[in-house]
Protein backbone atom coordinates (compact mmCIF):
# COMPACT_ATOMS: atom_id res chain seq x y z
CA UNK A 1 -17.71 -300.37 -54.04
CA UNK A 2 -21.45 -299.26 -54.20
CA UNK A 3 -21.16 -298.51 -50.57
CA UNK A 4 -18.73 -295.76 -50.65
CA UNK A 5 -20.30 -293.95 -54.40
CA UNK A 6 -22.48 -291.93 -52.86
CA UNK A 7 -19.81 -289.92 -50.77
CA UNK A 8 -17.16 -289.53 -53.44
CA UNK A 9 -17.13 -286.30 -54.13
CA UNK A 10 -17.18 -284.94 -50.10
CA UNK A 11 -14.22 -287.64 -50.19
CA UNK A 12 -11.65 -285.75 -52.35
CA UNK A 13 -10.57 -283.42 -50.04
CA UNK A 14 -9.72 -285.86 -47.54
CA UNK A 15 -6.30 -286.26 -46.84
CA UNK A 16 -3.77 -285.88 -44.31
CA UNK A 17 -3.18 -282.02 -44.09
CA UNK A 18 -7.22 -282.20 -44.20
CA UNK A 19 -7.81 -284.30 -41.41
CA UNK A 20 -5.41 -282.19 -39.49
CA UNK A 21 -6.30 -279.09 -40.59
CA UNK A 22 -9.75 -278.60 -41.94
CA UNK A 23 -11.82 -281.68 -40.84
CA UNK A 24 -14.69 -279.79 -39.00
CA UNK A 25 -14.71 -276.02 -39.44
CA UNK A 26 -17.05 -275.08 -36.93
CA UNK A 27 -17.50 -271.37 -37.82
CA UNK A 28 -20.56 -271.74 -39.95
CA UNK A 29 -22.02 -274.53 -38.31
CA UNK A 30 -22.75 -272.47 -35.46
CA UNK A 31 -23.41 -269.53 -36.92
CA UNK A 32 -20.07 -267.61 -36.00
CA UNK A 33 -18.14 -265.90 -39.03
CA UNK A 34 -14.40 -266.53 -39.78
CA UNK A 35 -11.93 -264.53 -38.48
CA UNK A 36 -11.00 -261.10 -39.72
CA UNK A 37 -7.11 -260.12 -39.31
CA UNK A 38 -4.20 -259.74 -41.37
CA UNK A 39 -3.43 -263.32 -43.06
CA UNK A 40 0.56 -264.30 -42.26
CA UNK A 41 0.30 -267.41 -43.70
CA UNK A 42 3.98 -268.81 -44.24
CA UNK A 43 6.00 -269.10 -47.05
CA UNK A 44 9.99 -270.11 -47.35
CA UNK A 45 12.06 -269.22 -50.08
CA UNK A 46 15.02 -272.13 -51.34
CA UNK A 47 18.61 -270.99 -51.33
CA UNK A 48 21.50 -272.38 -53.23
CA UNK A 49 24.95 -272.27 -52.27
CA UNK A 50 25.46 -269.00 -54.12
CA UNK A 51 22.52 -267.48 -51.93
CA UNK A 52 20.37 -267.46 -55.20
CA UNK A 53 16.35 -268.28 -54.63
CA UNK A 54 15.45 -271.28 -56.23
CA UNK A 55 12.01 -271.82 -55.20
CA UNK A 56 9.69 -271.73 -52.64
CA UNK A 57 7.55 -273.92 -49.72
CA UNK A 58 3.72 -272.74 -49.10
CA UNK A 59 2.02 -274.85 -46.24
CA UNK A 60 -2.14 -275.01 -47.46
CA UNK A 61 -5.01 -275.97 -46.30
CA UNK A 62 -7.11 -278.17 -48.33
CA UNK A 63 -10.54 -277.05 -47.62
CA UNK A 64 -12.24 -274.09 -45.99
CA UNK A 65 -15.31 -272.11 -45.08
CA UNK A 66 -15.57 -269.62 -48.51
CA UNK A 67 -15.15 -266.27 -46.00
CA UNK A 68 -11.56 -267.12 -45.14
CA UNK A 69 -9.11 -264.68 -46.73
CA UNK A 70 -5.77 -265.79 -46.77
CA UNK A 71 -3.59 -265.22 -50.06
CA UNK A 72 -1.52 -262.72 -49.39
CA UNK A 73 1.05 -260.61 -51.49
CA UNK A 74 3.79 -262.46 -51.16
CA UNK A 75 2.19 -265.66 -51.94
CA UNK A 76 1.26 -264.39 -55.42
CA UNK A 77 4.10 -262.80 -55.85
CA UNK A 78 6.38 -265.85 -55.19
CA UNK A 79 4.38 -267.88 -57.36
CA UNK A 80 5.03 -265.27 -60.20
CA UNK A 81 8.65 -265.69 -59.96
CA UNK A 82 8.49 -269.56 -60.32
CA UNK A 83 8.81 -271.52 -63.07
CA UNK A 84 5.84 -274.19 -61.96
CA UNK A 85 3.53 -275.16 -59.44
CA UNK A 86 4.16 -278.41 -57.25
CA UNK A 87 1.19 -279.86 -55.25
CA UNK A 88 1.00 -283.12 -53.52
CA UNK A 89 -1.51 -284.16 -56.75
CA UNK A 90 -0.97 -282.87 -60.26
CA UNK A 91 -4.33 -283.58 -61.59
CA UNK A 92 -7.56 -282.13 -60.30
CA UNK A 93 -9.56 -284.25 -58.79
CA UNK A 94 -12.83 -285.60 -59.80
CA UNK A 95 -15.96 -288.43 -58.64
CA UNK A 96 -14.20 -290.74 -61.37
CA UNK A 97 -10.80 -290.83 -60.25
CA UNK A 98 -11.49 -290.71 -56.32
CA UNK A 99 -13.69 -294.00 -57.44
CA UNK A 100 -11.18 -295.64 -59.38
CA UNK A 101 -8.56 -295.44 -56.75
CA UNK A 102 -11.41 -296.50 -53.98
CA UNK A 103 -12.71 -299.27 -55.91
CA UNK A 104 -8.84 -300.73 -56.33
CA UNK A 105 -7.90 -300.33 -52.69
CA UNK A 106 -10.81 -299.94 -50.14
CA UNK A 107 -12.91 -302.67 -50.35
CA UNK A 108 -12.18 -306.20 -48.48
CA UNK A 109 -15.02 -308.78 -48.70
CA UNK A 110 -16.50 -310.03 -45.15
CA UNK A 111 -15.08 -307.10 -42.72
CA UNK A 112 -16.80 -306.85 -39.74
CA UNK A 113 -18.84 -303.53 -39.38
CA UNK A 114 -16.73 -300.64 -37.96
CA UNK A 115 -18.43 -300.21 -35.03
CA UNK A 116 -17.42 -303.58 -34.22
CA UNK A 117 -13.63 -302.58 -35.26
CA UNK A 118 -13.31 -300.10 -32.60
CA UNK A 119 -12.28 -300.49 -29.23
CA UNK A 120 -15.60 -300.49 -26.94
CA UNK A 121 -14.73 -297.62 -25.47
CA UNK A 122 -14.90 -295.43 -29.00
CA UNK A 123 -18.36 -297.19 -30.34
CA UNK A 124 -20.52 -295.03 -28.64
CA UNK A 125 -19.09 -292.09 -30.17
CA UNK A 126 -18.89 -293.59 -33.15
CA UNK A 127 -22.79 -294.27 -32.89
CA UNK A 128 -23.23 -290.43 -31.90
CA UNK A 129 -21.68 -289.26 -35.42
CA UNK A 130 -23.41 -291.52 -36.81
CA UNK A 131 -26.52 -289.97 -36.05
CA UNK A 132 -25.17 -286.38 -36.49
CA UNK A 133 -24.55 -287.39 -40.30
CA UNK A 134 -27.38 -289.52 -41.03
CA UNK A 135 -24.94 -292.28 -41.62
CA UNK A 136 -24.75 -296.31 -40.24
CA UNK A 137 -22.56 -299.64 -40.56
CA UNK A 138 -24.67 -300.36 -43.93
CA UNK A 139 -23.42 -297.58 -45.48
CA UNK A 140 -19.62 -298.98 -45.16
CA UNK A 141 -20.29 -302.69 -45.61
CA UNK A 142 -16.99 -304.20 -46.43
CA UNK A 143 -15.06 -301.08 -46.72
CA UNK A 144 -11.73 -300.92 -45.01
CA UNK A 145 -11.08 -298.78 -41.87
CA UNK A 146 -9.11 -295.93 -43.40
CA UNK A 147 -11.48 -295.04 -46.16
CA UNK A 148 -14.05 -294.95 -43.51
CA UNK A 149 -11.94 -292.62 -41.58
CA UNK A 150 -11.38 -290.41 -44.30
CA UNK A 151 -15.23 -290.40 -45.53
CA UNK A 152 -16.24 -289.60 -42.13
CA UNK A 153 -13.74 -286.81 -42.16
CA UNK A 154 -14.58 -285.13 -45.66
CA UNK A 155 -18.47 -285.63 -44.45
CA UNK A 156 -18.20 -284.12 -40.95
CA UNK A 157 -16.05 -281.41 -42.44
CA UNK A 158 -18.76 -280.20 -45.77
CA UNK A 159 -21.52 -280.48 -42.80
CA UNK A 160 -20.03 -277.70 -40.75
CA UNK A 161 -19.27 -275.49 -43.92
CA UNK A 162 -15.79 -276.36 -45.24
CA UNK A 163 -15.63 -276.16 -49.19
CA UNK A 164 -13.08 -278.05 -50.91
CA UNK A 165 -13.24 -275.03 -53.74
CA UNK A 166 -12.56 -272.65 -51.31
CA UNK A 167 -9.13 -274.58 -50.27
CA UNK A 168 -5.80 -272.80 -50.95
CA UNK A 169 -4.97 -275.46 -54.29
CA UNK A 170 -7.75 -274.24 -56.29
CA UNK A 171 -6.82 -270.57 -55.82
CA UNK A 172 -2.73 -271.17 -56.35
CA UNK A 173 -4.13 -273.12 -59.64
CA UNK A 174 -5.88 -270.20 -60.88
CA UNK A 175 -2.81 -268.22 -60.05
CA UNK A 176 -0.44 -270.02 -61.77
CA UNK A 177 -2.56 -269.30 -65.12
CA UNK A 178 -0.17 -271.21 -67.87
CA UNK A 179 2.50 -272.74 -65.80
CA UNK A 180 2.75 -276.64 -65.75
CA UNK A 181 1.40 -277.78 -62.60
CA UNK A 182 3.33 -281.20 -60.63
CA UNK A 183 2.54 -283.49 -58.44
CA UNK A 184 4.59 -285.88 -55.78
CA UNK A 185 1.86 -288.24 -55.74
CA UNK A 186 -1.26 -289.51 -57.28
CA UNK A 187 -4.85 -289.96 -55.29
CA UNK A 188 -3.91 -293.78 -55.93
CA UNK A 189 -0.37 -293.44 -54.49
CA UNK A 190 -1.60 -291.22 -51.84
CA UNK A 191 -4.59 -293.44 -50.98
CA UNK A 192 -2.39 -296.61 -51.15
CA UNK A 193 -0.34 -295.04 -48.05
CA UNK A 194 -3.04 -295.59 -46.37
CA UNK A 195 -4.13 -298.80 -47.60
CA UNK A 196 -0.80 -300.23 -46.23
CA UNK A 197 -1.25 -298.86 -43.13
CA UNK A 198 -1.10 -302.53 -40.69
CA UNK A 199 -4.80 -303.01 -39.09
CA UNK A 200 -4.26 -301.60 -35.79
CA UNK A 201 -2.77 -298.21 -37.13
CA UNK A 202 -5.65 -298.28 -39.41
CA UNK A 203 -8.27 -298.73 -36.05
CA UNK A 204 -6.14 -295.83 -34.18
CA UNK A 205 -7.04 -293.40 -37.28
CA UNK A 206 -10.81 -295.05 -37.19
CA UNK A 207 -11.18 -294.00 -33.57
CA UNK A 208 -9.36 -290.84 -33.69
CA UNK A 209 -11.27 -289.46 -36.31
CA UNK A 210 -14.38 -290.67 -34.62
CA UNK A 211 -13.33 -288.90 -31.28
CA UNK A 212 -12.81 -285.70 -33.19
CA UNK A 213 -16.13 -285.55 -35.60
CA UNK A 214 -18.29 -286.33 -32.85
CA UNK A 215 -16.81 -283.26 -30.62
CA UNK A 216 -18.23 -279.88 -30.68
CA UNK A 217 -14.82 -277.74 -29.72
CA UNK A 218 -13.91 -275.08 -31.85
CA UNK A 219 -10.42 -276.94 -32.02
CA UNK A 220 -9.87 -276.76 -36.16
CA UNK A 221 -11.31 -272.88 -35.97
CA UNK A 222 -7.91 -272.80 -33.82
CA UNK A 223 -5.99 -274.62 -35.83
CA UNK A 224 -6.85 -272.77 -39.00
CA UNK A 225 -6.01 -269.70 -36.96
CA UNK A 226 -2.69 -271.40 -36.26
CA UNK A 227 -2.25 -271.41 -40.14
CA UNK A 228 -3.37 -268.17 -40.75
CA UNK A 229 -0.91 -266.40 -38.40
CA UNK A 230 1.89 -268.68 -39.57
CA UNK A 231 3.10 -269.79 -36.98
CA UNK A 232 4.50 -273.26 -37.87
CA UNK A 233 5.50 -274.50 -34.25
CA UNK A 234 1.59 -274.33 -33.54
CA UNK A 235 0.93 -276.66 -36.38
CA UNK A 236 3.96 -278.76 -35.08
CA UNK A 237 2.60 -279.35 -32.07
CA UNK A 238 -1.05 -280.16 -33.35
CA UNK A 239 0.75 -282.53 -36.07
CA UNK A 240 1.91 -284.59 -32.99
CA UNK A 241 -1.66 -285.09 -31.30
CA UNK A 242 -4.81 -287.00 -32.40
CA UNK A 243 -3.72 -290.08 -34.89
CA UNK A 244 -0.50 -289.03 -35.52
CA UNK A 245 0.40 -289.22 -31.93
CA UNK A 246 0.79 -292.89 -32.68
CA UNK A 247 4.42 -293.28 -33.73
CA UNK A 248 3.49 -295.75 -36.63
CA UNK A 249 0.97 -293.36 -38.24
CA UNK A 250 2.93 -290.47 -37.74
CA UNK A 251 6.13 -292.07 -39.83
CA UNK A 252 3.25 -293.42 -42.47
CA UNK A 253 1.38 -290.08 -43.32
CA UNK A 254 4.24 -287.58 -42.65
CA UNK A 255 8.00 -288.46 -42.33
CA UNK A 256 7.86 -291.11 -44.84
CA UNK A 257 5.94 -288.58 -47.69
CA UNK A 258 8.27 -286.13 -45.99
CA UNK A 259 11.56 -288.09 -46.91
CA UNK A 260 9.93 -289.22 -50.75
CA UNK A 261 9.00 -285.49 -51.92
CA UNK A 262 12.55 -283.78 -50.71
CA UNK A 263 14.06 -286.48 -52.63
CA UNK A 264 11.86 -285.40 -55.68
CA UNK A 265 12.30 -281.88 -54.87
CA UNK A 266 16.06 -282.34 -54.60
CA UNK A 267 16.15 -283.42 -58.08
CA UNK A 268 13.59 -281.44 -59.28
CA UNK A 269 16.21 -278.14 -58.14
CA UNK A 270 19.37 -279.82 -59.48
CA UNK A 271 17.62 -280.06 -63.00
CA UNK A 272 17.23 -276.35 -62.94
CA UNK A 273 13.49 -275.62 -62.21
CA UNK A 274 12.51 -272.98 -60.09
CA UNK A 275 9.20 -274.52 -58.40
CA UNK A 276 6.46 -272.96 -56.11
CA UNK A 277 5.46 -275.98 -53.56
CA UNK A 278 2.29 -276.55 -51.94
CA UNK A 279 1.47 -278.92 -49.85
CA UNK A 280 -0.66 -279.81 -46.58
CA UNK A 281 0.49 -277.22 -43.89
CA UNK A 282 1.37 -280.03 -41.15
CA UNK A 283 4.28 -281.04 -44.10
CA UNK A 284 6.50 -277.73 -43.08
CA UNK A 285 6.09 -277.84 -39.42
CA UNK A 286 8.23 -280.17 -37.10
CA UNK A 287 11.36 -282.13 -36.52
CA UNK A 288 10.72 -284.47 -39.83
CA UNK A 289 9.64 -280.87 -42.19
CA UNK A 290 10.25 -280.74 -45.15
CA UNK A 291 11.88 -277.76 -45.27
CA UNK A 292 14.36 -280.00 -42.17
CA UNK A 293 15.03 -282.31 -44.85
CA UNK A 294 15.82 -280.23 -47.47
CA UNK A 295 18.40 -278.48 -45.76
CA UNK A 296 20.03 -281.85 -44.77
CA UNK A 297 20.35 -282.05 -48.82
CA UNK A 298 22.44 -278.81 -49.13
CA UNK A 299 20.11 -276.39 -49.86
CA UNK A 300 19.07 -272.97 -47.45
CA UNK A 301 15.91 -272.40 -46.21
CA UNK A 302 14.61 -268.92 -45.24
CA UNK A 303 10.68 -267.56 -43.96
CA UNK A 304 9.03 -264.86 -46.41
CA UNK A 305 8.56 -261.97 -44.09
């Protein structure tokens, strides 16, 4: 896996919510500051039958430009009142373990190149962000087409200014001081979702990722706005264009994780802890939310003013 070493630690941000989100923040790249205004970013509280809070769902992004102020009040203050922090992955992430889950999942001996992967109609753009990251075929010899997707993602996104320290999980860390922090997945678990994506899904995510780091719209400036406001049927809508458009990646990335953490959350309530959850904002937005499946499971689901 000497191939993919050199980008691991622009890699650890890149995940689903990421790609959505925060692939390409274009503010700083073009000189342009973020946006000042009053930060509404969403937060539910979890009812029992008896009306009493039990916890509480926080959408996040996972990386962004250092201006962006977003944490408000409420946030904090919900976190205070919980008994633990939840993320998608417990443990912080580092170069080692981003490696050790690449080197057991990413590599397959004698792939073609991934120009030659893509449809022809996506390998000239692929050639064009190529050149805009000083990056070629050689540098992803044998590496499958979903790490490549996410590498190009984490790369095109630290180029136009987005910080992985300045992402929401490092501040709700620091936050949460003491409390035990929990995870629903691992970065092996989470990166073997995508390593069982079939090949086809995996060349939809290859181009689609392509199509979106070689554009120069100010799309994911909107789309952080989108967060910022709150409003969740934005995100829904964006969580149902680009790769996840396809019906195969969509049910991969989001409903399946969807259905696995309520089940973990379910239990996690019914034990008697009082959690604060964070996880990628395109998670609590849409017909497949979690906060959807959740209530299926009995419990009541209400926004934070």
């Amino acid at each position: 896996m000497k191939h993919l070493s050199r980008f691991l630690p622009r890699l650890l941000w890149a995940i689903v919510p990421a790609l959505l989100l925060g692939m390409a923040m274009a503010w700083m790249e073009r000189g342009k500051t973020a946006p000042e205004q009053d930060t509404r970013v969403a937060l539910w509280q979890i009812e029992d039958k008896t009306g009493a809070v039990r916890g509480y769902l926080f959408g996040t992004v996972h990386a962004l430009p250092p201006q962006v102020k977003w944490l408000r009040p409420a946030v904090g203050e919900a976190l205070a009142r919980s008994d633990r922090l939840v993320l998608e992955i417990a443990e912080p992430l580092d170069q080692k373990t981003a490696g050790d889950a690449l080197a057991d999942l990413a590599g397959t001996e004698g792939l073609p190149p991934p120009s030659q992967r893509l449809a022809p109609a996506y390998r000239a753009k692929l050639a064009e962000v190529y050149r805009k990251l000083g990056l070629s075929d050689a540098d992803f010899a044998d590496t499958e087409s979903w790490a490549v997707a996410l590498q190009l993602a984490a790369i095109a996104g630290q180029k136009a200014g987005a910080d992985p320290d300045s992402g929401a999980e490092p501040a709700l860390r620091k936050l949460a001081a003491a409390k035990p922090v929990a995870g629903f997945e691992t970065i092996h678990s989470q990166f073997g979702v995508f390593d069982a994506l079939p090949a086809r899904q995996q060349q939809v995510l290859l181009q689609e990722v392509t199509v979106e780091a070689a554009s120069d719209k100010d799309e994911e400036a909107d789309m952080v706005a989108l967060w910022l406001r709150g409003d969740d049927l934005g995100i829904a809508r964006e969580a149902n264009e680009g790769f996840l458009a396809d019906a195969g990646l969509h049910q991969a990335l989001l409903t399946d994780r969807n259905r696995n953490w309520a089940d973990q959350l379910d239990a996690m309530l019914k034990g008697g802890a009082k959690p604060f959850v964070a996880v990628g904002a395109a998670h609590l937005a849409g017909s497949d939310s979690l906060q959807r499946l959740m209530m299926a499971r009995g419990w009541t689901i209400k926004r934070v003013p």
